[in-house]
Protein backbone atom coordinates (compact mmCIF):
# COMPACT_ATOMS: atom_id res chain seq x y z
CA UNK A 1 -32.96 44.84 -36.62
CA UNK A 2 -30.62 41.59 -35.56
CA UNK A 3 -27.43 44.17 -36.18
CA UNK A 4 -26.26 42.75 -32.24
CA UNK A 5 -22.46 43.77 -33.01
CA UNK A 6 -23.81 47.06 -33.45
CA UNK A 7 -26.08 47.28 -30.54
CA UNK A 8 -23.06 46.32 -28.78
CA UNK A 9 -20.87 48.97 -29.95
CA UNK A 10 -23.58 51.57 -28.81
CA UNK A 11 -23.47 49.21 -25.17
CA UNK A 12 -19.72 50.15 -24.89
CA UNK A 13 -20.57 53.87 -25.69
CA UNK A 14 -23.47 54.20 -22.85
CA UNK A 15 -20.61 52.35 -20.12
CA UNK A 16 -18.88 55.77 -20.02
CA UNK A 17 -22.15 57.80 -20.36
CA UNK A 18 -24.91 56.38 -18.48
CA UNK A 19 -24.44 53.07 -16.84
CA UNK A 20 -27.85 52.49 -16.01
CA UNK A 21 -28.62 52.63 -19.84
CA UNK A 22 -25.77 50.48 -20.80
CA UNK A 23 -27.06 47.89 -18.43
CA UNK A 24 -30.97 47.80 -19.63
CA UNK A 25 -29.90 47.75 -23.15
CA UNK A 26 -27.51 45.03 -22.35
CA UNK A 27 -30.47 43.16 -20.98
CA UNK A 28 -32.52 44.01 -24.05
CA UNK A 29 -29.84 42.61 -26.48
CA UNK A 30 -30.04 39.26 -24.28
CA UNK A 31 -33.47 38.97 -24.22
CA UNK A 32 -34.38 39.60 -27.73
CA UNK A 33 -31.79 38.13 -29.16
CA UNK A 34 -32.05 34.60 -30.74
CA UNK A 35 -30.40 31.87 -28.52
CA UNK A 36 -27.93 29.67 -30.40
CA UNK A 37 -25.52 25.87 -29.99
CA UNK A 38 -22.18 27.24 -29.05
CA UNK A 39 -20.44 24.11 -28.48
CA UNK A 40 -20.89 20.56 -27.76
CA UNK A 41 -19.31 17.73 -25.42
CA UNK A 42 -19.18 14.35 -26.54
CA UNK A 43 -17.85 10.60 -25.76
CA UNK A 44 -19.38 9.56 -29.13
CA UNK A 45 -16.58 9.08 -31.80
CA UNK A 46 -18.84 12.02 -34.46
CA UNK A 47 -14.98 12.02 -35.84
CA UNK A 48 -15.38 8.61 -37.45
CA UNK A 49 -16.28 8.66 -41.19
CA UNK A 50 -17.86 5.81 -43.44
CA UNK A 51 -18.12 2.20 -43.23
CA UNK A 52 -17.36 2.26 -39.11
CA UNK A 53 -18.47 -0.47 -37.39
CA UNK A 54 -20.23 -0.51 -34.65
CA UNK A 55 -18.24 -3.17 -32.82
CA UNK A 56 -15.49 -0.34 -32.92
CA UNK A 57 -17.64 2.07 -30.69
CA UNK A 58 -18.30 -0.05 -28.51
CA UNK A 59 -17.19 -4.42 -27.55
CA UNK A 60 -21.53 -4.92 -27.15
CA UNK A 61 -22.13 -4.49 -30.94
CA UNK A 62 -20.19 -7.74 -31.21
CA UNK A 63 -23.48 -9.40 -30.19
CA UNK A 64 -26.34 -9.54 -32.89
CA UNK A 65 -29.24 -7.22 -32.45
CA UNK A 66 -27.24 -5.69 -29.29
CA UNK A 67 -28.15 -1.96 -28.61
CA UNK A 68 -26.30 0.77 -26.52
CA UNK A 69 -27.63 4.05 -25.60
CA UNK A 70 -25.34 7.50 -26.12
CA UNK A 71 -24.75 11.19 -25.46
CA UNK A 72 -24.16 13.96 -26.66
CA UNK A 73 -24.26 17.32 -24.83
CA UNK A 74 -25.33 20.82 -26.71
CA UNK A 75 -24.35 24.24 -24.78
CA UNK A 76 -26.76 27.08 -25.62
CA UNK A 77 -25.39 30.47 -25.25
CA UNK A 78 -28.51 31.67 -23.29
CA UNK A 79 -30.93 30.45 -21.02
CA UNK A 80 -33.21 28.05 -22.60
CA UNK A 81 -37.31 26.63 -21.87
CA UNK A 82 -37.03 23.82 -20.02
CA UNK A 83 -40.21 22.24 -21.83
CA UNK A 84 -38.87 22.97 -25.26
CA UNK A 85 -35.59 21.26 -24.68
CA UNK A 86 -36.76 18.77 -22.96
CA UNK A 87 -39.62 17.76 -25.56
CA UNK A 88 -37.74 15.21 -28.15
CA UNK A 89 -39.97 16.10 -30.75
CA UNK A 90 -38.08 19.43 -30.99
CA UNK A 91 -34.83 17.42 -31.71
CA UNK A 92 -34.22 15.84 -34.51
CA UNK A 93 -31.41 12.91 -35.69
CA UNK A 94 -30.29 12.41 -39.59
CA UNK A 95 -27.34 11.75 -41.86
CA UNK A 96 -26.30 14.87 -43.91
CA UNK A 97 -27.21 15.28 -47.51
CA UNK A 98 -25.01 17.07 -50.22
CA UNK A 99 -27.30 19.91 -51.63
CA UNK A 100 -24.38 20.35 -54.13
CA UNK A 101 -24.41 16.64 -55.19
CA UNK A 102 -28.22 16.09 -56.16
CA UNK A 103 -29.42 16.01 -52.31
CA UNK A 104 -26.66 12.32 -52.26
CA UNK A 105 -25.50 11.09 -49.07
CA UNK A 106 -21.25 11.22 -49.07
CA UNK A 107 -20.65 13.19 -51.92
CA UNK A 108 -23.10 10.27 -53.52
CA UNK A 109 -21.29 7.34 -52.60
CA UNK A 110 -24.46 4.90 -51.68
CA UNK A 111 -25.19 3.45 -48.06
CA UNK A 112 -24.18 0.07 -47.49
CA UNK A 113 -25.74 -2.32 -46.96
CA UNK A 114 -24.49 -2.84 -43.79
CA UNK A 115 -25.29 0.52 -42.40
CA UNK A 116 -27.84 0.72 -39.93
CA UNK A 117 -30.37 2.85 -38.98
CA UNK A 118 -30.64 5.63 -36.61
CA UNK A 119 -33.81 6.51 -35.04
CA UNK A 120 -34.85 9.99 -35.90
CA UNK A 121 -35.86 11.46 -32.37
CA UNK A 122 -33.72 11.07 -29.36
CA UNK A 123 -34.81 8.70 -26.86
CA UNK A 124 -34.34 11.47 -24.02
CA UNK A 125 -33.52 14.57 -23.38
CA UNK A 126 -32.36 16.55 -20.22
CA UNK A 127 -31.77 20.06 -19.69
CA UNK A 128 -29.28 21.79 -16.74
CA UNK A 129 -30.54 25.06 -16.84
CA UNK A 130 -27.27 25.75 -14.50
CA UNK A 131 -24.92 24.92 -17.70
CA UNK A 132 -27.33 25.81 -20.10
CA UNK A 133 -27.02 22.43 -21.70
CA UNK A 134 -28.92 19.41 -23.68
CA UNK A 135 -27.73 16.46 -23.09
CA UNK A 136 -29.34 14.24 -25.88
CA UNK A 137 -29.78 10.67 -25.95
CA UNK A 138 -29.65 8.33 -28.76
CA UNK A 139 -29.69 4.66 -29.20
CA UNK A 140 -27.81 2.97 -31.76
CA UNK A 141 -28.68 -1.30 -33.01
CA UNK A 142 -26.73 -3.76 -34.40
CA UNK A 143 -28.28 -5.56 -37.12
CA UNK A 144 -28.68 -9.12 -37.16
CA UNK A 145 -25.67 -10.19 -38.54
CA UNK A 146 -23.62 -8.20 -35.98
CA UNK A 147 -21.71 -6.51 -39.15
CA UNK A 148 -23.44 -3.43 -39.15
CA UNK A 149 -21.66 -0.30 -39.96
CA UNK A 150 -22.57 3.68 -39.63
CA UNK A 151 -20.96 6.96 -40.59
CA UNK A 152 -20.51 8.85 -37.26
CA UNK A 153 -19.39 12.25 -39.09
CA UNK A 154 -22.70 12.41 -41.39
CA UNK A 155 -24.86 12.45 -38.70
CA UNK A 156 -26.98 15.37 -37.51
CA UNK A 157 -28.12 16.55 -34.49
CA UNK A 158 -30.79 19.59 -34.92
CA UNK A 159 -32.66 21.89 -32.73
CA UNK A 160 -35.85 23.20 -33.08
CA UNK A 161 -36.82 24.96 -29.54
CA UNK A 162 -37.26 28.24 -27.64
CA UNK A 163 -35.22 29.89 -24.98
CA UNK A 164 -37.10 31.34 -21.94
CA UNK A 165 -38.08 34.21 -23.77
CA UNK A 166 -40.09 32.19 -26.59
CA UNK A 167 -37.45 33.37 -29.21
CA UNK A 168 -36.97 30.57 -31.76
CA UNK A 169 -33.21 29.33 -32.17
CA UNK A 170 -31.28 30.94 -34.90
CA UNK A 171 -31.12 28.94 -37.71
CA UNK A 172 -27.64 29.33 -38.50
CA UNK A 173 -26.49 27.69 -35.28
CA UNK A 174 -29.13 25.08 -34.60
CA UNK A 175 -27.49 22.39 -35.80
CA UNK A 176 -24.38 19.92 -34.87
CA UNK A 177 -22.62 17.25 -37.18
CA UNK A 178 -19.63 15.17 -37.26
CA UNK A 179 -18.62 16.33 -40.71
CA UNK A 180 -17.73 19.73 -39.83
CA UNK A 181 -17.48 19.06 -35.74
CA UNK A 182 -18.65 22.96 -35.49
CA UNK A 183 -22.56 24.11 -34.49
């Protein structure tokens, strides 16, 4: 019925009746349950708010139409499908948008002009099934006029995969951004 804290409470109680029980309930729980982001590792600046240059994340984006490849690692709190991980098409990369401000980006403050674009799939992905963790590629362009700017903290990093037991990730924890640096 997804009531896990409860399911654990009846795990304690079988410890000091029945081991044996305790354990293959335990192993139920894991398996059924739906895997989830627990935390994520990252040199990328997702701290950085609006109008941030990109020359300030890295000396390359001084260069017009320079590009630069980055990371970003997701930690699942279960054992994940390789496959699904791995596929890109099961990531996805966005700014945020204010439901409570007509769907706006920043509270409705427009893009500049100057803000680039990110591509909406990650250029790679690769899974460590040891650390149960994504690490997620993305590449980031200057524009032409090497004055291009992004907003590190509105951008999105979403999961859409399966962990090893084809269980979908739970919804409420499939997704990372800068704005509120928790999954």
């Amino acid at each position: 019925m997804g009531e896990f804290d409860r399911a654990q409470e009846q795990v304690k109680i079988l410890e000091g009746l029945n081991k044996e029980l305790s354990i293959e309930l335990k192993a139920y729980i894991y398996r059924i349950k739906r895997p989830a982001m627990e935390f994520v590792r990252t040199p990328f600046n997702m701290k950085k708010g609006p109008g941030t240059p990109l020359s300030s994340l890295d000396p390359v984006f001084l260069n017009p139409d320079a590009s630069k490849d980055f990371s970003i690692v997701f930690y699942f709190d279960k054992e994940m499908d390789r496959s699904s991980v791995e596929n890109v098409f099961n990531w996805s990369i966005s700014r945020t948008y204010d439901i409570h401000h007509g769907g706006l980006y920043n509270w409705g403050v427009p893009l500049p002009e100057t803000e680039v674009n990110i591509y909406p799939i990650p250029k790679m992905v690769i899974y460590n099934s040891d650390a149960r963790s994504a690490t997620v590629y993305f590449t980031l362009k200057q524009n032409s006029t090497a004055d291009g700017t992004i907003d590190p903290s509105h951008i999105v990093f979403r999961f859409y995969g399966k962990d090893t037991y084809g269980n979908t990730i739970d919804p409420a924890k499939d997704e990372y951004t800068g704005l509120s640096l928790i999954v």
